[in-house]
Protein backbone atom coordinates (compact mmCIF):
# COMPACT_ATOMS: atom_id res chain seq x y z
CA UNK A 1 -11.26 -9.66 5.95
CA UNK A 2 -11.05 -8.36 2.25
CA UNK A 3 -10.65 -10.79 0.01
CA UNK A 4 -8.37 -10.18 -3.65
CA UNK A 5 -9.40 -13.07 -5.61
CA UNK A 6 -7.45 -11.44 -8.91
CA UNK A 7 -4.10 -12.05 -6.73
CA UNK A 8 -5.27 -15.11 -4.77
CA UNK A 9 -7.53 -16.87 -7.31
CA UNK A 10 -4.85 -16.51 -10.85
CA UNK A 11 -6.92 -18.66 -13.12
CA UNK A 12 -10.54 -17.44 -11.91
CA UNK A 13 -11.04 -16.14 -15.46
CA UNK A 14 -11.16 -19.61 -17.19
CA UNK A 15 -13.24 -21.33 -14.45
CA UNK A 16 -17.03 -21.86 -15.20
CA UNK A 17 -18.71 -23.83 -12.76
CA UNK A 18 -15.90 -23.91 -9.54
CA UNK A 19 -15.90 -20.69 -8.56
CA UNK A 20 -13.54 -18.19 -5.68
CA UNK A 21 -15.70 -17.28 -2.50
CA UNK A 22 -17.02 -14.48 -2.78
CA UNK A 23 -17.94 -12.35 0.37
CA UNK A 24 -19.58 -9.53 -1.56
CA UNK A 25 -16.52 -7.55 -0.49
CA UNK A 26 -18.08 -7.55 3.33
CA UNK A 27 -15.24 -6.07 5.57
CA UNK A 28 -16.79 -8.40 8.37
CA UNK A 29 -16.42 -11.67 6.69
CA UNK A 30 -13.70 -14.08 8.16
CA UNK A 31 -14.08 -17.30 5.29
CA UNK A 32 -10.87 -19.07 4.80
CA UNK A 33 -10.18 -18.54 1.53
CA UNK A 34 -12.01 -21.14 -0.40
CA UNK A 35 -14.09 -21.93 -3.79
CA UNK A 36 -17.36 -22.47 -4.19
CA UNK A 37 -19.63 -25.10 -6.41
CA UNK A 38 -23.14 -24.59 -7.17
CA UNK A 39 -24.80 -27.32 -9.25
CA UNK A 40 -28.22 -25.56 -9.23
CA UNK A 41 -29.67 -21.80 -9.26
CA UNK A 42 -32.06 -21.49 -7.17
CA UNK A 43 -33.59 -23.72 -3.96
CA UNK A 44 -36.64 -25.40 -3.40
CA UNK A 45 -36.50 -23.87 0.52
CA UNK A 46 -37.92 -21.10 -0.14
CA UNK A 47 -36.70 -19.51 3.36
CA UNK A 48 -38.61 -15.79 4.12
CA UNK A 49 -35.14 -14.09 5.00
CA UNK A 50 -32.90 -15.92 2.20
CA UNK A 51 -30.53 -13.09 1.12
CA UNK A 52 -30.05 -14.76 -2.65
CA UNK A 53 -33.88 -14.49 -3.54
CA UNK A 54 -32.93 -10.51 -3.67
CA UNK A 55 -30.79 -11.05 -6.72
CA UNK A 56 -31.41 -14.14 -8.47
CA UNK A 57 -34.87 -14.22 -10.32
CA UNK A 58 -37.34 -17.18 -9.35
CA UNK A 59 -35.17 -17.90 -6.53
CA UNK A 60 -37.63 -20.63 -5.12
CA UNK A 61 -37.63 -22.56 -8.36
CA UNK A 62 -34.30 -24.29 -8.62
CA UNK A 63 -32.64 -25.55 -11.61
CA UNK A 64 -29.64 -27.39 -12.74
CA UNK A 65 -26.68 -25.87 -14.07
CA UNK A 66 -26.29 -26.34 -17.71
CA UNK A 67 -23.04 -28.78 -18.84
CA UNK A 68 -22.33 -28.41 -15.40
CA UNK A 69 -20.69 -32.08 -14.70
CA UNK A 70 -18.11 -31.28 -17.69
CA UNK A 71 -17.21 -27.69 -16.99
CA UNK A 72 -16.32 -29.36 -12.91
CA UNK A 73 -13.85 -31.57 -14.69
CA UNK A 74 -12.15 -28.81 -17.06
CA UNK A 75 -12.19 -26.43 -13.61
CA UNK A 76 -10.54 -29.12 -11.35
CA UNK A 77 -7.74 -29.34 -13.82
CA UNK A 78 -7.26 -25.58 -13.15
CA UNK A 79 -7.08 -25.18 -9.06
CA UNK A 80 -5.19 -26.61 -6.44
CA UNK A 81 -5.57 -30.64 -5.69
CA UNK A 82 -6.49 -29.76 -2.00
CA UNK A 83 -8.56 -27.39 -2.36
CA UNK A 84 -11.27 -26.33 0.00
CA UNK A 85 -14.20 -26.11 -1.89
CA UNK A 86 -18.14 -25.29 -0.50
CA UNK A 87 -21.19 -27.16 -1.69
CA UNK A 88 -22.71 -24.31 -1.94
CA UNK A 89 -23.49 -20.75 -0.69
CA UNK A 90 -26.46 -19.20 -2.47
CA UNK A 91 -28.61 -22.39 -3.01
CA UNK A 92 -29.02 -25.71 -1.38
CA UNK A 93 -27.17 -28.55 -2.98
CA UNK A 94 -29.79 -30.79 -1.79
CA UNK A 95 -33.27 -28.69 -2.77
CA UNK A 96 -35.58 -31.29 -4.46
CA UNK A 97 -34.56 -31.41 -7.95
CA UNK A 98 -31.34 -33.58 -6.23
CA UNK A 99 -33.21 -36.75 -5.61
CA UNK A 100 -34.24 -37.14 -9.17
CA UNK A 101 -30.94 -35.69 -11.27
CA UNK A 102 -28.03 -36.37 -8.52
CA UNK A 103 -25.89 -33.82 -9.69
CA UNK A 104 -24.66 -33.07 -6.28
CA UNK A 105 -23.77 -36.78 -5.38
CA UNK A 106 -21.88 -36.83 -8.65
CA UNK A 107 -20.30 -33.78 -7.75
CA UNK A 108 -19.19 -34.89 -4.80
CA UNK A 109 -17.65 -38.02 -5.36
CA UNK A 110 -15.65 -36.19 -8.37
CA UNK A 111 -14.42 -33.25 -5.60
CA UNK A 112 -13.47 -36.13 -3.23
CA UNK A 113 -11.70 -38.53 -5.50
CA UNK A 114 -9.83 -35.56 -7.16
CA UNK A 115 -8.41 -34.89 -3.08
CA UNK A 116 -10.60 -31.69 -2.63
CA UNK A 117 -11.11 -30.98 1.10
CA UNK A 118 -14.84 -30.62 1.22
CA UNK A 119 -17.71 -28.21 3.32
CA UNK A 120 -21.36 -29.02 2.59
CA UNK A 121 -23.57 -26.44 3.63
CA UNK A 122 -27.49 -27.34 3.94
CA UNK A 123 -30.81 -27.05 5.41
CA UNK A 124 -31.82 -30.83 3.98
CA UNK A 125 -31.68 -33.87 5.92
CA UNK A 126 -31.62 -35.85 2.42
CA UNK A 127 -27.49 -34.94 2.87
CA UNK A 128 -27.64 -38.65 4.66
CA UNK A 129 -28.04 -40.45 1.39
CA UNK A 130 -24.38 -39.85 0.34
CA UNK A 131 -23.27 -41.22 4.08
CA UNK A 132 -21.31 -43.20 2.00
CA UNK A 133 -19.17 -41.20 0.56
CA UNK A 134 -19.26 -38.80 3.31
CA UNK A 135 -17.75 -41.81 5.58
CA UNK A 136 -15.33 -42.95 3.30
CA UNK A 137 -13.49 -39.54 3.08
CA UNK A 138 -14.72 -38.63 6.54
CA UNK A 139 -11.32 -36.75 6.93
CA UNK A 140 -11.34 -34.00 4.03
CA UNK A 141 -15.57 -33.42 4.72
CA UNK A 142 -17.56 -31.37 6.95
CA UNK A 143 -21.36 -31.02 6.77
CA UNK A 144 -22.74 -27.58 8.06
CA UNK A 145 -26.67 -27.96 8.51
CA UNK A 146 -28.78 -24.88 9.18
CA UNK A 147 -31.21 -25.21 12.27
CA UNK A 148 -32.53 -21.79 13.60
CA UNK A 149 -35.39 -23.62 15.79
CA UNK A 150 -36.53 -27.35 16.71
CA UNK A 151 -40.21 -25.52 16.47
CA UNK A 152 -41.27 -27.78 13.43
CA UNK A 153 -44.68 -24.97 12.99
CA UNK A 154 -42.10 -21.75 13.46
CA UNK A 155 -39.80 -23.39 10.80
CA UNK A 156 -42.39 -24.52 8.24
CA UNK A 157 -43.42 -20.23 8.58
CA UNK A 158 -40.32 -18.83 7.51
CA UNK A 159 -38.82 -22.24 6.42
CA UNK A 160 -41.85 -23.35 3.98
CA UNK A 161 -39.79 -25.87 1.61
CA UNK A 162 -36.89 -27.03 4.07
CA UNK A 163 -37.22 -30.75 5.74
CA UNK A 164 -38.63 -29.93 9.42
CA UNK A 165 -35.78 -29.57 12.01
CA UNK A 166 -36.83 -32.67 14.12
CA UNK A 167 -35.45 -34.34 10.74
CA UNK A 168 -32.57 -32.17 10.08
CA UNK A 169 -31.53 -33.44 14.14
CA UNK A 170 -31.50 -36.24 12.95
CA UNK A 171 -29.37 -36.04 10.26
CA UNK A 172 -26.67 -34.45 12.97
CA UNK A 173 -27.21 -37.59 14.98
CA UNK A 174 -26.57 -39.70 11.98
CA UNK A 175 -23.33 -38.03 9.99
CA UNK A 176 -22.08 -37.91 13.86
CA UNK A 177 -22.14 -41.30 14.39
CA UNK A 178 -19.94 -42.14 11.64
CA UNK A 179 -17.34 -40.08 12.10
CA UNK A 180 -18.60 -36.84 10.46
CA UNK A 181 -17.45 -33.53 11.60
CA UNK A 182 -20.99 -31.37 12.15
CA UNK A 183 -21.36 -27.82 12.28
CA UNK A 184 -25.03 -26.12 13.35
CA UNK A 185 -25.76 -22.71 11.89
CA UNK A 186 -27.96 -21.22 14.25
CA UNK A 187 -28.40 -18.49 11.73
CA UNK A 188 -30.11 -16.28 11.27
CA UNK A 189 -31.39 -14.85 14.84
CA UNK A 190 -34.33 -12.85 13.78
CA UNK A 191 -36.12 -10.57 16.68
CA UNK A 192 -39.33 -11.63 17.69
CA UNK A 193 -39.18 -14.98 15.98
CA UNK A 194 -36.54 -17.12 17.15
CA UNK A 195 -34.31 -14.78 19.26
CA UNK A 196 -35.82 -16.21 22.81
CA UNK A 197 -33.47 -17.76 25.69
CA UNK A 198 -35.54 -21.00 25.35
CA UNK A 199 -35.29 -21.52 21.67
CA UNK A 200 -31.11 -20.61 21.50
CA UNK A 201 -30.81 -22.95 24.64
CA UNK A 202 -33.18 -25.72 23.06
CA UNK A 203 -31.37 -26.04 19.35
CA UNK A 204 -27.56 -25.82 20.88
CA UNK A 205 -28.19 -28.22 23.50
CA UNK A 206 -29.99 -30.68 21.14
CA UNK A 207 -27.64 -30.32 18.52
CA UNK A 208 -24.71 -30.93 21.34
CA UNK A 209 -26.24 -34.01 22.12
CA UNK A 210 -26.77 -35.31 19.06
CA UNK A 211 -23.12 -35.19 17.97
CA UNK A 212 -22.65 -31.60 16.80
CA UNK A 213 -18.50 -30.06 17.10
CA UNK A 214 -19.36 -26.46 16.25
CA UNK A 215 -22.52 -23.50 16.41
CA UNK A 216 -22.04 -20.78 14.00
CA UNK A 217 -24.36 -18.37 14.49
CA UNK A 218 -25.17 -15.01 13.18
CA UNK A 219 -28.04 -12.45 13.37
CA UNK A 220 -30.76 -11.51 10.56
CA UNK A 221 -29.29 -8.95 7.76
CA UNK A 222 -31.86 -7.30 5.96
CA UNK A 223 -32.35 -6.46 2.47
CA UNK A 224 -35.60 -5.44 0.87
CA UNK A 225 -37.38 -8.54 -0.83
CA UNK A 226 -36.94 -10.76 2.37
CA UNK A 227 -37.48 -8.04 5.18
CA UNK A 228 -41.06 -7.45 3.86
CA UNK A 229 -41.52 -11.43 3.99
CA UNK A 230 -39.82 -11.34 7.72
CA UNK A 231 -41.71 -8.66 8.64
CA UNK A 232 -45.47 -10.17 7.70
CA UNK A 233 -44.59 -12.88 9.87
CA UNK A 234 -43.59 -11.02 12.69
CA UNK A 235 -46.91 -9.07 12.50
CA UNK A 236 -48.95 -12.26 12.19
CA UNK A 237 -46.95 -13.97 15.33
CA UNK A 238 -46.70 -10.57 17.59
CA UNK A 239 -49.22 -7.84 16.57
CA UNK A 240 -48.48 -4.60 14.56
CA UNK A 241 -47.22 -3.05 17.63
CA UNK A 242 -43.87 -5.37 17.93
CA UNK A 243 -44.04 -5.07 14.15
CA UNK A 244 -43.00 -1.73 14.02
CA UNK A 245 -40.73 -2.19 16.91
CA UNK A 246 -38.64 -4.51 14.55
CA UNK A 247 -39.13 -2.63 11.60
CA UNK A 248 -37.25 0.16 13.64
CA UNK A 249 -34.46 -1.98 14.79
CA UNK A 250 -33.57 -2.43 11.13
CA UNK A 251 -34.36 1.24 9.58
CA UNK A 252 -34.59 3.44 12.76
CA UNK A 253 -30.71 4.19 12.50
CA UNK A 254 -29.25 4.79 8.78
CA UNK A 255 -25.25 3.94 9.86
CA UNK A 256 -26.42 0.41 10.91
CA UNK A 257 -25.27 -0.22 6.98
CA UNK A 258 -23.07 -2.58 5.54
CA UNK A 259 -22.05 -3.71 2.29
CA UNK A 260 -25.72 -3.03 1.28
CA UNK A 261 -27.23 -5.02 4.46
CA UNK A 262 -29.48 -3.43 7.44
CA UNK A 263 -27.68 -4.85 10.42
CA UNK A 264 -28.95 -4.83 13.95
CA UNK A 265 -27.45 -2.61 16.31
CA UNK A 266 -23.73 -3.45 16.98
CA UNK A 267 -24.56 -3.80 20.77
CA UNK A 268 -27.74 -5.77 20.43
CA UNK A 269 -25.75 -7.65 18.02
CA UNK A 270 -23.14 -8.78 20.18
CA UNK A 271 -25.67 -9.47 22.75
CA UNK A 272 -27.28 -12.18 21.19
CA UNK A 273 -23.84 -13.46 20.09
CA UNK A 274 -22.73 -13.42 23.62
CA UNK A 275 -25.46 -15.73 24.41
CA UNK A 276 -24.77 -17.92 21.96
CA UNK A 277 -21.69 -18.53 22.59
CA UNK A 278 -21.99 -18.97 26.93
CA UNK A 279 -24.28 -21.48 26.04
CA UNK A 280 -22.44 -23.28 22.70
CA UNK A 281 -19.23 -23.43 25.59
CA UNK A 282 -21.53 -24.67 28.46
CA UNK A 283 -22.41 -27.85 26.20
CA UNK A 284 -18.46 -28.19 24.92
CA UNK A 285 -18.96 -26.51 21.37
CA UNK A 286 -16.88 -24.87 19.30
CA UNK A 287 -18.52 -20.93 18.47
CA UNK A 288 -18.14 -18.70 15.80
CA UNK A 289 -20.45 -15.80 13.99
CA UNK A 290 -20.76 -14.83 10.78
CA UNK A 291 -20.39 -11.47 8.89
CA UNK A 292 -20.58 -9.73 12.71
CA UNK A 293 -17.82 -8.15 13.40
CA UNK A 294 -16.87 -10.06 16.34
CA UNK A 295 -14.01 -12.11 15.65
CA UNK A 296 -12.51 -11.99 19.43
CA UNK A 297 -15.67 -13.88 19.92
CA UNK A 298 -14.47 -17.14 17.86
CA UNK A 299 -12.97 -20.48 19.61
CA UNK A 300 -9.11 -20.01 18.83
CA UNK A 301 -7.74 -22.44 15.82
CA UNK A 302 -11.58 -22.94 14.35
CA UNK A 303 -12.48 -21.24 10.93
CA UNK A 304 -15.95 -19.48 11.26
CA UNK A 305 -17.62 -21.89 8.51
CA UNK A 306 -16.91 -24.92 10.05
CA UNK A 307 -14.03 -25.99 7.33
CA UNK A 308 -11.92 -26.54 10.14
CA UNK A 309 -13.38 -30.20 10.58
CA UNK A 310 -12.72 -31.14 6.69
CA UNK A 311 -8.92 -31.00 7.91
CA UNK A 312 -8.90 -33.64 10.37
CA UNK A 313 -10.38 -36.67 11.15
CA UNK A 314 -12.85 -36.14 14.38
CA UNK A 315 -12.93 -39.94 15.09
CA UNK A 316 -9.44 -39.49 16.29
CA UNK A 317 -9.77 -36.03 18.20
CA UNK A 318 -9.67 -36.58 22.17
């Protein structure tokens, strides 16, 4: 999908702090069109393969947005009143500098009043505190929470700042239970790390039962700063000789390119995806990938993000 946000965005020059998606041109994204809010640089998460710590200095140190809450109002004045809009895409709305400043929850409610339709994407199980809100416009929201294992150890290795899964489960379980749509990103799929039957199986049948609608999933994309990170670990959990194993899978075949990205084989690729999705349908899921390629792959009528679920109320789905 190649997105024109000159032609589909008009006004895009005199917004400052609501933004148009933007897929880094990838030919193999499949977003809805949608904007994007981020009321901090940065995130507290810290993850070993986060794509955004390649390009945005001090990644790991997170920090609000300056004038942010009155540059939101001017923008909202400026874009459609249903807009879809994602909380956010490059840093955690909910990173720790959120339980002492807020901006997020104020954010939110402003996006929600206003009639925005709503996608939070997070690894942080403190998303629960705005249940409230969340509830009360339960049918323009969807919350999208990252789990790539329910190995609390594994994930505090390449997940050092994030809240453990075991909470992040809980969270599903939570938003679920009152009448939140919930997406899983079982993203990334790393070699070596998390890419076992066992692990796959374990989050998307946990998730399942905890409430989860939807698994997108999608395998690791490398770029330098994090692949050096990914690679140390899988060195310390498998021995240099699977390290250089994986290091080939990524740089043993120069066309395995895109939009600046070292992908994965195409067929090992849609392997993993395959597997994903046999056992996403085998516990009633919704499945989609992201930036693969592999669109014939998605659940008809579902956009890959999990937006889909900010368009309906779930409470009243059969």
């Amino acid at each position: 999908m190649t997105f024109n946000s000159a032609s589909i965005f008009p006004k895009q020059s005199s917004l400052k702090a609501i933004k148009p998606f933007d897929p880094w041109r990838s030919p193999l994204c499949t977003c809805p069109m949608k904007w994007v809010v981020h009321p901090y640089t940065g995130c507290s998460h810290a993850c070993l393969y986060c794509y955004a710590a390649n390009y945005i200095p001090k990644h790991s140190t997170p920090r609000p947005k300056k004038d942010f809450l009155s540059l939101i109002t001017k923008d909202l004045s400026l874009i459609p009143k249903e807009a879809l809009i994602e909380l956010s895409t490059s840093s955690d709305p909910y990173s720790w500098p959120e339980k002492e400043l807020g901006f997020t929850r104020l954010v939110l409610h402003k996006l929600l009043e206003n009639g925005a339709r709503v996608l939070i994407t997070t690894k942080s199980s403190f998303v629960v505190r705005d249940l409230d809100l969340l509830s009360k416009y339960r049918n323009r929201v969807a919350v999208a929470i990252t789990i790539t294992t329910l190995d609390d150890k594994l994930a505090k290795i390449i997940e050092p700042g994030a809240p453990p899964p075991s909470e992040r489960l809980k969270a599903v379980k939570l938003l679920a239970a009152n009448g939140i749509g919930v997406v899983v990103r079982l993203d990334p799929i790393i070699p070596f790390i998390n890419d076992s039957y066992e692990n796959m199986e374990n989050v998307i049948s946990s998730v399942a039962a905890a409430g989860a609608l939807q698994i997108t999933s999608s395998t690791y994309k490398a770029k330098p700063v994090d692949f050096k990170k990914i690679l140390n670990v899988v060195r310390m959990l498998r021995g240099d000789r699977v390290a250089e194993e994986f290091k080939f899978l990524y740089f043993g075949n120069s066309k395995n390119v895109v939009s600046g990205y070292r992908y994965l084989d195409e067929k090992q690729r849609l392997d993993y995806m395959k597997i994903v999705r046999e056992i996403s349908y085998s516990n009633g899921l919704v499945f989609a990938t992201c930036r693969e390629g592999f669109k014939y792959l998605h659940t008809p009528g579902f956009n890959c993000d999990g937006s889909s679920f900010a368009y309906r109320d779930i409470t009243e789905l059969p």
